[in-house]
PDB file of N, CA and C in Angstrom:
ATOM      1  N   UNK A   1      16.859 -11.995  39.941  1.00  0.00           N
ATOM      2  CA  UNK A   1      15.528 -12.274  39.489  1.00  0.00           C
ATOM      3  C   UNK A   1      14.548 -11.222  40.009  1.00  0.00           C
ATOM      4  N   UNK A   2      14.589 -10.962  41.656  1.00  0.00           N
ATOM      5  CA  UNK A   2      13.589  -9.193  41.865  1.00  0.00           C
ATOM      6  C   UNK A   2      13.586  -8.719  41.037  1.00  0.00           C
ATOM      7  N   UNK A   3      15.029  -8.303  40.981  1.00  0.00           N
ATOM      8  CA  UNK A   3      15.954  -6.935  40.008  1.00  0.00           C
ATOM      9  C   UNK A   3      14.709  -6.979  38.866  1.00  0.00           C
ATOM     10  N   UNK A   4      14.624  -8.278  37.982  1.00  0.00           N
ATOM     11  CA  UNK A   4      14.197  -8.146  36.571  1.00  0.00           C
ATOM     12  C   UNK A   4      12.791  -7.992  36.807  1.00  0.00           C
ATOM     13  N   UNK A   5      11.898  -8.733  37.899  1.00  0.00           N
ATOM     14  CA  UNK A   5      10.755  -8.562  38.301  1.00  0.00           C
ATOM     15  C   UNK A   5      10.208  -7.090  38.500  1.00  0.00           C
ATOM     16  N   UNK A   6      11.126  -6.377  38.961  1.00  0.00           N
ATOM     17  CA  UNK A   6      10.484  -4.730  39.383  1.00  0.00           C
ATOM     18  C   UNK A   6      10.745  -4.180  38.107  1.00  0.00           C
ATOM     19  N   UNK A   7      11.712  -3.927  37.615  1.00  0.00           N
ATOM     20  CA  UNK A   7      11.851  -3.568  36.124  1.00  0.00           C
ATOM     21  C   UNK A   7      10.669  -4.051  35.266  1.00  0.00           C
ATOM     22  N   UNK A   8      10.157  -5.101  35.115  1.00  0.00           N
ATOM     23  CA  UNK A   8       9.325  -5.521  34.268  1.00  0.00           C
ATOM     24  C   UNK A   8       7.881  -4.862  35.020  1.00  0.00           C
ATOM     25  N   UNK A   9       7.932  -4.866  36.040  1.00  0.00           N
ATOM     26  CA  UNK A   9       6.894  -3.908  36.275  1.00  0.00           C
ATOM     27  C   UNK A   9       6.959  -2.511  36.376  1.00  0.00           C
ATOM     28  N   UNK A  10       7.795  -2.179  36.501  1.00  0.00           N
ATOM     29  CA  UNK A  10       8.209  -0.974  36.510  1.00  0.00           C
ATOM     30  C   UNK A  10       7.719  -0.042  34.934  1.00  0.00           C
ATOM     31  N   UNK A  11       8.241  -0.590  33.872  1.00  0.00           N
ATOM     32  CA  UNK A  11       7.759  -0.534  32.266  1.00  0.00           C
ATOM     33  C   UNK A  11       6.698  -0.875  32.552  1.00  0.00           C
ATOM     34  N   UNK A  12       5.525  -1.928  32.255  1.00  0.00           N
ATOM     35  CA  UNK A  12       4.458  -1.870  32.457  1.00  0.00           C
ATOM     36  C   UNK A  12       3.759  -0.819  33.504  1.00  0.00           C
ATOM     37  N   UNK A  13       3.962  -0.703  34.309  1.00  0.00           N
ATOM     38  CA  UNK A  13       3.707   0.936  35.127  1.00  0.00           C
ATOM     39  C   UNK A  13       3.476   2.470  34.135  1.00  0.00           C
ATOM     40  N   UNK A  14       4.745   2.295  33.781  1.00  0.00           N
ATOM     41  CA  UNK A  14       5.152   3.508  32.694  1.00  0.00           C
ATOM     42  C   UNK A  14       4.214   3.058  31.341  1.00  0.00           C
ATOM     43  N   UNK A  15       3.954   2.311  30.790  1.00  0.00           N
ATOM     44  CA  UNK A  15       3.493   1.957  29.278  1.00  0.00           C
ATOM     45  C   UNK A  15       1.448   2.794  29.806  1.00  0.00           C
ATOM     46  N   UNK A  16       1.224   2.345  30.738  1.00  0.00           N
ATOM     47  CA  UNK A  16       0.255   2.296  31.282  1.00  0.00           C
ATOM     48  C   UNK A  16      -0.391   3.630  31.349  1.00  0.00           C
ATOM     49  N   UNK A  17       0.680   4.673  31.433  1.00  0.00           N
ATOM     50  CA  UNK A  17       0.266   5.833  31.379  1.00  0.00           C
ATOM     51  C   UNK A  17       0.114   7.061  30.560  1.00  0.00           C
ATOM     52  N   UNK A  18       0.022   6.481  29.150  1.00  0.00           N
ATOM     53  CA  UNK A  18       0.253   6.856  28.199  1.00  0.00           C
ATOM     54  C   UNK A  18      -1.171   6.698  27.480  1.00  0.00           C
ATOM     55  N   UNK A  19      -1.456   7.848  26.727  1.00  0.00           N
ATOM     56  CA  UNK A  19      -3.026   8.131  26.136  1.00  0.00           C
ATOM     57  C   UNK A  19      -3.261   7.277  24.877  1.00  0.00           C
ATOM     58  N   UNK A  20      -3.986   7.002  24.310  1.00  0.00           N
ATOM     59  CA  UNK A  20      -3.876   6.028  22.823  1.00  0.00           C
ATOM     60  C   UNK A  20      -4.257   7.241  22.242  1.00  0.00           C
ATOM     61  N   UNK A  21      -3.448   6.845  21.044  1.00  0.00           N
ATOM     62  CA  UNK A  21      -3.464   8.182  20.244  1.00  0.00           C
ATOM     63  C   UNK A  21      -5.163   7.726  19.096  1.00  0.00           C
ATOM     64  N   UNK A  22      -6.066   8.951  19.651  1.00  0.00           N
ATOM     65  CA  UNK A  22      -7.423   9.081  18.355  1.00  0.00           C
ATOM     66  C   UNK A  22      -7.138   9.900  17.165  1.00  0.00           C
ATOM     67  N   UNK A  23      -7.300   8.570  16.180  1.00  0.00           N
ATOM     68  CA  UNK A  23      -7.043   9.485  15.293  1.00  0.00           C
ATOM     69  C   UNK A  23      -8.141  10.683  14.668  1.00  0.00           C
ATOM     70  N   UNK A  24      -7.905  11.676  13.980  1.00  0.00           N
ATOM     71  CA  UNK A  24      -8.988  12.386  13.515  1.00  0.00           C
ATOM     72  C   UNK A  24      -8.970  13.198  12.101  1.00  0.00           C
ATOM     73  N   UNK A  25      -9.948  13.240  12.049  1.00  0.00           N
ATOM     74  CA  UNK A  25     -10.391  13.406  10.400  1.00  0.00           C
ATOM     75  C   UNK A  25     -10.293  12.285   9.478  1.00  0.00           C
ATOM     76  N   UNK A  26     -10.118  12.685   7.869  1.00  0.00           N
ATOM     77  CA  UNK A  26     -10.043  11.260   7.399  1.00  0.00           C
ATOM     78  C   UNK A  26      -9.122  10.326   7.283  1.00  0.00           C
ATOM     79  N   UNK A  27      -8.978   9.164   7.278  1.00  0.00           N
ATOM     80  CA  UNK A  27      -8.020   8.302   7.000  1.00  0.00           C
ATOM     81  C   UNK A  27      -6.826   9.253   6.032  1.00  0.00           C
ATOM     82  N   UNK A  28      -5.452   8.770   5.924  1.00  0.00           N
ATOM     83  CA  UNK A  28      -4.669   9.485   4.915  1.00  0.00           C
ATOM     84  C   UNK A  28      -3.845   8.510   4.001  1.00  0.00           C
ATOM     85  N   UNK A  29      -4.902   7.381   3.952  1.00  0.00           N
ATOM     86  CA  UNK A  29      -4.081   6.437   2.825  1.00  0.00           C
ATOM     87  C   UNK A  29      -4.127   6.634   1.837  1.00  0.00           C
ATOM     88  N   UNK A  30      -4.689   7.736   1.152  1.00  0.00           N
ATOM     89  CA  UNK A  30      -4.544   8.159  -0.357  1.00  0.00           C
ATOM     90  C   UNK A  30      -3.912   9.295  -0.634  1.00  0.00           C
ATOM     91  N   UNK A  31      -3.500   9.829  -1.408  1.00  0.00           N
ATOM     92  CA  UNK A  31      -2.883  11.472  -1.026  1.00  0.00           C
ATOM     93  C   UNK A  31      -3.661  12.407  -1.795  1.00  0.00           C
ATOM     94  N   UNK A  32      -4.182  13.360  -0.979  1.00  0.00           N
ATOM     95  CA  UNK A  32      -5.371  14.516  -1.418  1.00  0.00           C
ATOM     96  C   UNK A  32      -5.527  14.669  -2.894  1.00  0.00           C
ATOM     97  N   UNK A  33      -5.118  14.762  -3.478  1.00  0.00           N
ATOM     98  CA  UNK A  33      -5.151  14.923  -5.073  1.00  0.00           C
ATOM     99  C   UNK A  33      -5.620  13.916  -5.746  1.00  0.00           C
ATOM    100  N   UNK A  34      -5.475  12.705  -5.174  1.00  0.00           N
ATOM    101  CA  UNK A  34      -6.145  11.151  -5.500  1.00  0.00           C
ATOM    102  C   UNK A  34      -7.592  11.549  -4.960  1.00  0.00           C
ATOM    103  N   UNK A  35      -7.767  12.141  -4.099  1.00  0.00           N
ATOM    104  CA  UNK A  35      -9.354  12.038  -3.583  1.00  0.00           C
ATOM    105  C   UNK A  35     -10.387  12.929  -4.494  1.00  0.00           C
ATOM    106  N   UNK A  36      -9.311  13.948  -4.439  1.00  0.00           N
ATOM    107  CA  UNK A  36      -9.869  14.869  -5.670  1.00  0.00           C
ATOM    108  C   UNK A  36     -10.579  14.442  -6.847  1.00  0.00           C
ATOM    109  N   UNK A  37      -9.762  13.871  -7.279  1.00  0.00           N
ATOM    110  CA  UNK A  37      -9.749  13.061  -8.859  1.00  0.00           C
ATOM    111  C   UNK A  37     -10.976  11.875  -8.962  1.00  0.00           C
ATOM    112  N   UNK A  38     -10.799  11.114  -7.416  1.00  0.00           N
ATOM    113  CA  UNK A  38     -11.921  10.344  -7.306  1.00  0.00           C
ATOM    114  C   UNK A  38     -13.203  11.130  -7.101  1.00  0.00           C
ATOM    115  N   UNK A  39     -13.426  12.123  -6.534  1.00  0.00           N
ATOM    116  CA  UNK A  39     -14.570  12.704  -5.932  1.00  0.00           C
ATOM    117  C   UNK A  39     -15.195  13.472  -7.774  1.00  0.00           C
ATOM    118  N   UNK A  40     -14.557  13.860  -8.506  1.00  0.00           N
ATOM    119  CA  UNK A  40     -14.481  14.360  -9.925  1.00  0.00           C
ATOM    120  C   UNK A  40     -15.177  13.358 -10.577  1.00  0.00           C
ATOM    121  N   UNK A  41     -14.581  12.294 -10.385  1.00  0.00           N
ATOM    122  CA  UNK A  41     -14.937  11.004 -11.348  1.00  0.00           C
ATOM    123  C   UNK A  41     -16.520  10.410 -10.891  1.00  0.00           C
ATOM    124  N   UNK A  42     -16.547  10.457  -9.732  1.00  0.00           N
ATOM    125  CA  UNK A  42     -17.996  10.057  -9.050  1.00  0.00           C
ATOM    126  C   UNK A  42     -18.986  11.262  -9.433  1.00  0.00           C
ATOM    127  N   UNK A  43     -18.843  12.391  -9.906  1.00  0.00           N
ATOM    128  CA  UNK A  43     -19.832  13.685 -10.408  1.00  0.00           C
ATOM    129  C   UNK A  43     -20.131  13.213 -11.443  1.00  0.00           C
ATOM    130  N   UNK A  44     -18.763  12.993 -12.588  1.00  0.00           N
ATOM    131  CA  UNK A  44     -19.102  12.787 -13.502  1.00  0.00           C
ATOM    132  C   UNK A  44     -20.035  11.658 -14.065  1.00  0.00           C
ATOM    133  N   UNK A  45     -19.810  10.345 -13.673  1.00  0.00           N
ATOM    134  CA  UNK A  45     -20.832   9.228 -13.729  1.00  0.00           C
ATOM    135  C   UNK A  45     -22.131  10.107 -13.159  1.00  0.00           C
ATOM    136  N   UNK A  46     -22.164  10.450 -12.306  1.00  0.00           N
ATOM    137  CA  UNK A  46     -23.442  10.704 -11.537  1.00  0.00           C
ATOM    138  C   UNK A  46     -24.259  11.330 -12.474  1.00  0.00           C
ATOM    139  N   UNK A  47     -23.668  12.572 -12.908  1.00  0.00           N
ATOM    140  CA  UNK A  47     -24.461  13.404 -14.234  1.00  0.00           C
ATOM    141  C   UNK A  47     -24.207  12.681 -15.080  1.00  0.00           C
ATOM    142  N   UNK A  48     -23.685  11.831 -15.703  1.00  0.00           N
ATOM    143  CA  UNK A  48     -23.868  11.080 -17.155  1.00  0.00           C
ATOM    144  C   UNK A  48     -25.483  10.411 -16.615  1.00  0.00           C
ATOM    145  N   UNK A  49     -25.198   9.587 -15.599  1.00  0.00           N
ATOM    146  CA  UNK A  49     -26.607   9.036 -15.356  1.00  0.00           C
ATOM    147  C   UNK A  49     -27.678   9.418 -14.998  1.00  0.00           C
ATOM    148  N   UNK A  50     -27.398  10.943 -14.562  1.00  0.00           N
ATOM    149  CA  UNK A  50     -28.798  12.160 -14.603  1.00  0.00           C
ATOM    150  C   UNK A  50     -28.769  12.176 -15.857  1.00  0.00           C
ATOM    151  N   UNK A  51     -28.434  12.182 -16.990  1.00  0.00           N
ATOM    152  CA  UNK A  51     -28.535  13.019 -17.987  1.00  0.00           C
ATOM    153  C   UNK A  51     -27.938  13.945 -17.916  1.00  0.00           C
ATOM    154  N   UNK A  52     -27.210  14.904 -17.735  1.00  0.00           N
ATOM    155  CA  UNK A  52     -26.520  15.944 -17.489  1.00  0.00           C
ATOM    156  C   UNK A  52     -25.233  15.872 -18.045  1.00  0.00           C
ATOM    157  N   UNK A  53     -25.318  15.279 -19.533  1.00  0.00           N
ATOM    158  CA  UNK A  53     -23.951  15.148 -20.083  1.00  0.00           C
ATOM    159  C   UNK A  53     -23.110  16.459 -19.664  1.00  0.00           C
ATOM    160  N   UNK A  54     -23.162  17.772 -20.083  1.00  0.00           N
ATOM    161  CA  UNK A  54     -22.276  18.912 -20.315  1.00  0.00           C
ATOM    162  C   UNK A  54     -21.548  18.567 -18.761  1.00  0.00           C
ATOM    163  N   UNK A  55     -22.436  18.862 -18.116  1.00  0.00           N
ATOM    164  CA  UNK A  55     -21.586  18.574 -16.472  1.00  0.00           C
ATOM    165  C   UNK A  55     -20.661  17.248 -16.353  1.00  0.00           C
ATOM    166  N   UNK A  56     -21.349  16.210 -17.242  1.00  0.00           N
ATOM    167  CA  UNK A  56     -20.566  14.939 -17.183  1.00  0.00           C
ATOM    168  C   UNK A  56     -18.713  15.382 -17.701  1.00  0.00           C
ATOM    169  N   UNK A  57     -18.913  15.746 -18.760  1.00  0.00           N
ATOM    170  CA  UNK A  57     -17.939  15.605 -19.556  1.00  0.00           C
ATOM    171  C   UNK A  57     -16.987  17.054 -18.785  1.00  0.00           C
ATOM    172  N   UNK A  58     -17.784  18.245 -18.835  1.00  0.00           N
ATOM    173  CA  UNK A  58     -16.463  18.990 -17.783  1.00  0.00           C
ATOM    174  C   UNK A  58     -15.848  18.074 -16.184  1.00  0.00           C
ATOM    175  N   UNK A  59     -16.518  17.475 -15.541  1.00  0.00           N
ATOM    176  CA  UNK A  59     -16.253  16.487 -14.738  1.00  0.00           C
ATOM    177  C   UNK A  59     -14.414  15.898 -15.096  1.00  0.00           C
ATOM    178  N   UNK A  60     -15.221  14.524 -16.408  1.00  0.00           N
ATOM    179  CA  UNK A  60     -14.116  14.065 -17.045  1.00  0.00           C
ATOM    180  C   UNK A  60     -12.669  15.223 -17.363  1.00  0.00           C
ATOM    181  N   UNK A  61     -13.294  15.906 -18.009  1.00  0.00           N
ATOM    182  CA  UNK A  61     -11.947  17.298 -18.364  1.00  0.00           C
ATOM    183  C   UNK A  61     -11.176  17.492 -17.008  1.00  0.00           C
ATOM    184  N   UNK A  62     -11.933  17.762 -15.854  1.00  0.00           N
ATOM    185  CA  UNK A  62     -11.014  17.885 -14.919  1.00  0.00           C
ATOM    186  C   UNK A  62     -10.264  17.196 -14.601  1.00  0.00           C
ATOM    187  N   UNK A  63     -10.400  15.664 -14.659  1.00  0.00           N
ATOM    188  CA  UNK A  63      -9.808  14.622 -13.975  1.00  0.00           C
ATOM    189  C   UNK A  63      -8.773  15.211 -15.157  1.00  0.00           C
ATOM    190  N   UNK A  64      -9.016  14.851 -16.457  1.00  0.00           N
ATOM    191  CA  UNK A  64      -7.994  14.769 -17.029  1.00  0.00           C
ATOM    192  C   UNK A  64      -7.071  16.287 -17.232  1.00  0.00           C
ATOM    193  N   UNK A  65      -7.155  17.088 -17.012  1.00  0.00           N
ATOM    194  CA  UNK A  65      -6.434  17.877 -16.701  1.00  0.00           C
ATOM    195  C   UNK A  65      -5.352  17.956 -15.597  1.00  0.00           C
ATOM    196  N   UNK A  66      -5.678  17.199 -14.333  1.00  0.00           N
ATOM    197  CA  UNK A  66      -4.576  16.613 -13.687  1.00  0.00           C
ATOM    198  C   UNK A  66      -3.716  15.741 -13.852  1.00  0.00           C
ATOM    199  N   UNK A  67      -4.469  13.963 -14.731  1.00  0.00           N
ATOM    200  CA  UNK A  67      -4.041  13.243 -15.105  1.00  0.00           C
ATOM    201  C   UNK A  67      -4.222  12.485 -16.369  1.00  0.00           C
ATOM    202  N   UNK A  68      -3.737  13.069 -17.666  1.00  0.00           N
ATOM    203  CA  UNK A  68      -3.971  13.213 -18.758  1.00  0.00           C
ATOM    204  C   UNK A  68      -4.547  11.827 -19.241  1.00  0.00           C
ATOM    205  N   UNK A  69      -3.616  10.849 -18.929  1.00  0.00           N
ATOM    206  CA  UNK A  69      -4.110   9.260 -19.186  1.00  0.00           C
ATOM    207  C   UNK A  69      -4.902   8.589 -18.245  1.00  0.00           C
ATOM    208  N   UNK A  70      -5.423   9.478 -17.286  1.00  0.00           N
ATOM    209  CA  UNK A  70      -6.624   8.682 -16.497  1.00  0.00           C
ATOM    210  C   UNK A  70      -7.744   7.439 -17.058  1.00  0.00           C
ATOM    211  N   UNK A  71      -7.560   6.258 -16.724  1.00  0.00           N
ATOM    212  CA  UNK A  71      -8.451   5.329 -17.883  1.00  0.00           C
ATOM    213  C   UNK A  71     -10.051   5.562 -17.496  1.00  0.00           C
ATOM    214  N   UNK A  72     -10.120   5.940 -16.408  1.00  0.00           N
ATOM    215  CA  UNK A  72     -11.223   6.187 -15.619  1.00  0.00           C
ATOM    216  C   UNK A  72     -12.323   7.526 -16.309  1.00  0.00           C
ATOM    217  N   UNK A  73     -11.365   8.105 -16.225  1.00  0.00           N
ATOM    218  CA  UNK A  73     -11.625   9.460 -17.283  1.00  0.00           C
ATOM    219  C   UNK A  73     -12.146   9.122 -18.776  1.00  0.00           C
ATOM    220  N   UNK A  74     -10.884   8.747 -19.017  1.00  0.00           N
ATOM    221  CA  UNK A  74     -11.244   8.503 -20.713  1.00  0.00           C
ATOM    222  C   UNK A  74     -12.202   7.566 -20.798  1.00  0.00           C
ATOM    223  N   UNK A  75     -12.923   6.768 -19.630  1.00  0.00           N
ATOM    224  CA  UNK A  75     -13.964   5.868 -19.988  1.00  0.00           C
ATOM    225  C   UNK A  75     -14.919   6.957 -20.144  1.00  0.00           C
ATOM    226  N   UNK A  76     -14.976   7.457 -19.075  1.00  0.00           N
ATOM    227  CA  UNK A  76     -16.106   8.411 -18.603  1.00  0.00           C
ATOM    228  C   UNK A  76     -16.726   9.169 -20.115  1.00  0.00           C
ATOM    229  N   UNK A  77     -15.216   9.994 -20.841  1.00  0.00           N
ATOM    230  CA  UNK A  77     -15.492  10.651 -21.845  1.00  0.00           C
ATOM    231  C   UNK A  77     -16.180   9.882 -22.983  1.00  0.00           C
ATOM    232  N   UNK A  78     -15.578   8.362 -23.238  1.00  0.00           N
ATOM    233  CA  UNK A  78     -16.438   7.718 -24.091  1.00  0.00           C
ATOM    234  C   UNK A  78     -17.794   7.529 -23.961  1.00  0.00           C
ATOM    235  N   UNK A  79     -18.143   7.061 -22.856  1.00  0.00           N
ATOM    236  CA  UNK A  79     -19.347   7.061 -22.319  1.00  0.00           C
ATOM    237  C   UNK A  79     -20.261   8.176 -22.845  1.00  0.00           C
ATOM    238  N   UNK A  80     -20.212   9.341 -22.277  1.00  0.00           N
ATOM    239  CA  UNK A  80     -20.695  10.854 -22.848  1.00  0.00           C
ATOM    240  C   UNK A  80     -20.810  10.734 -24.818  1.00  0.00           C
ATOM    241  N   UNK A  81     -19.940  10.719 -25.139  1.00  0.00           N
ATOM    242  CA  UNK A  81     -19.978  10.452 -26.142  1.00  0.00           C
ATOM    243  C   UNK A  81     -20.737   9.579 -26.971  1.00  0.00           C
ATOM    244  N   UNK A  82     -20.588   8.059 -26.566  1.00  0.00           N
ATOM    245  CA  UNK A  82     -21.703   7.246 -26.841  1.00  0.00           C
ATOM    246  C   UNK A  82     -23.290   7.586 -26.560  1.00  0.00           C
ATOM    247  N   UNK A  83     -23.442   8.305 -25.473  1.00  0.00           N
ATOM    248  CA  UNK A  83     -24.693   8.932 -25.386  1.00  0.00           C
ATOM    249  C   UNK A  83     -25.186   9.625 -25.911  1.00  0.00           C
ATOM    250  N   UNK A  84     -24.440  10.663 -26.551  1.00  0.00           N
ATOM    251  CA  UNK A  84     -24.710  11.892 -27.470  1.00  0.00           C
ATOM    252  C   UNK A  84     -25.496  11.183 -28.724  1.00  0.00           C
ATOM    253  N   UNK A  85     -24.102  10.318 -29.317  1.00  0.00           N
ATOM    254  CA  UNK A  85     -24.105   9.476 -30.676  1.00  0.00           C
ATOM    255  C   UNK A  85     -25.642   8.738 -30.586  1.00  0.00           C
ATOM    256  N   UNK A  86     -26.145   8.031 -29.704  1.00  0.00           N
ATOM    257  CA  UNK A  86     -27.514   7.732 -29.673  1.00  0.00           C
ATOM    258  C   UNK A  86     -28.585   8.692 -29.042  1.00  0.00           C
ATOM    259  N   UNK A  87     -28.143   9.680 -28.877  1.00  0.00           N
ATOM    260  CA  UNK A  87     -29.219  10.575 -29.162  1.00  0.00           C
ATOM    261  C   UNK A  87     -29.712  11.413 -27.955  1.00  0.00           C
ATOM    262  N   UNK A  88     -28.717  11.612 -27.154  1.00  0.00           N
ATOM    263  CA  UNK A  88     -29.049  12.131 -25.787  1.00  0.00           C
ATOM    264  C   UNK A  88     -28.995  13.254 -26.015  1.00  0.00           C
ATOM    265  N   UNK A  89     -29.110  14.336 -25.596  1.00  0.00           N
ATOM    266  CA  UNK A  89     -29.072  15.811 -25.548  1.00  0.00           C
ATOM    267  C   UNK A  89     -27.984  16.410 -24.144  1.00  0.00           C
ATOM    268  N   UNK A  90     -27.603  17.014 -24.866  1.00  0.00           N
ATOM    269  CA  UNK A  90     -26.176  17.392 -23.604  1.00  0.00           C
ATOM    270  C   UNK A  90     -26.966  19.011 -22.939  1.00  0.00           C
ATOM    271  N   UNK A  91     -27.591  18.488 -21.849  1.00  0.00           N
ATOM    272  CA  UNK A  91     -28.465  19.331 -20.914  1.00  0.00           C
ATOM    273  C   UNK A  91     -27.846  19.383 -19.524  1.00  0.00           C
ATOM    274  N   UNK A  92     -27.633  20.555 -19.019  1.00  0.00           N
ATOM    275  CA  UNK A  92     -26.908  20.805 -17.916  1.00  0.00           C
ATOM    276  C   UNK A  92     -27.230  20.328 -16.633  1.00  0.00           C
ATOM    277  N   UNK A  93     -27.229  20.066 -15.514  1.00  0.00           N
ATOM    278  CA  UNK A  93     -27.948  19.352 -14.401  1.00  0.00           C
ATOM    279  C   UNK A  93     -28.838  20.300 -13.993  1.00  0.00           C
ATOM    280  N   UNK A  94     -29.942  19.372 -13.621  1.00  0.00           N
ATOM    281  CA  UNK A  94     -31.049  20.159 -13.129  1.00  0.00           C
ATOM    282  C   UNK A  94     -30.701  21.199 -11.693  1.00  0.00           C
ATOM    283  N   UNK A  95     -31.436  22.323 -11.369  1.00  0.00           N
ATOM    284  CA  UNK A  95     -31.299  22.916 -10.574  1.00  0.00           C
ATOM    285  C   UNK A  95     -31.251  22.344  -9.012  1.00  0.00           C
ATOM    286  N   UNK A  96     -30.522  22.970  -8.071  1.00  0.00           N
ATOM    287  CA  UNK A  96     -30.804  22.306  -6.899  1.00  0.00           C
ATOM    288  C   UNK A  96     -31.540  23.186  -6.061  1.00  0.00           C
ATOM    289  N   UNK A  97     -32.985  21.574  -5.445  1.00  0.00           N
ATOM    290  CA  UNK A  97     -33.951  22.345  -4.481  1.00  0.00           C
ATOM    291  C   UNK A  97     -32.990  23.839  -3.562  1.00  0.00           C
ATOM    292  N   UNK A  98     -33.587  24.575  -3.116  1.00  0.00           N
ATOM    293  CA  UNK A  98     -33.223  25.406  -2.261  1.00  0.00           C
ATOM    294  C   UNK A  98     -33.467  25.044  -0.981  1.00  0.00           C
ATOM    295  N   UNK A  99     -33.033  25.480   0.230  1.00  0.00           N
ATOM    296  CA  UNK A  99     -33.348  24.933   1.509  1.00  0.00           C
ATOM    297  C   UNK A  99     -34.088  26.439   2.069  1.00  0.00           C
ATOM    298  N   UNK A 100     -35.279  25.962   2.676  1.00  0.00           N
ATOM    299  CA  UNK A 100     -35.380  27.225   3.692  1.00  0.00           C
ATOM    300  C   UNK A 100     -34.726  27.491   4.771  1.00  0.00           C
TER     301      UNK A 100
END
């Protein structure tokens, strides 16, 4: 019964001295090319809802150039489209302020 007593402390001794591992940078539950595609898809809405169809729809093109049946995409593209059809004007995104 010692015997198992020092052993059991003995491991706890040892466990004890060991660093916790921090993780760093971003999480990696998606795999880079998924983030891509998402980060694409969030431009594109963004300029559909500036107005900025042309940017919208190259947006969409990209996604779908990686992933041809993206539904996300092909919403996106309808979307653009429906906007046109009622009368939007496909105007490029406005310029960005400059920083001093």
């Amino acid at each position: 019964m010692r015997i198992l007593a020092i052993v059991v402390v003995a491991l706890l001794g040892l466990s004890a001295c060991e660093e916790p591992v921090v993780p760093t940078g971003p999480a990696n539950c998606e795999p880079p090319e998924e983030l891509l595609l998402e980060r694409s898809l969030k431009d594109g809405y963004r300029a559909a809802a500036e107005g900025a169809l042309e940017d919208a729809d190259i947006a969409f093109r990209s996604v779908l150039e990686r992933a041809p049946d993206h539904p996300e995409a092909r919403a996106g593209q309808r979307l653009v489209k429906e906007l046109l059809r009622k009368g939007a004007r496909r105007a490029p995104s406005p310029p960005k302020p400059s920083t001093p």
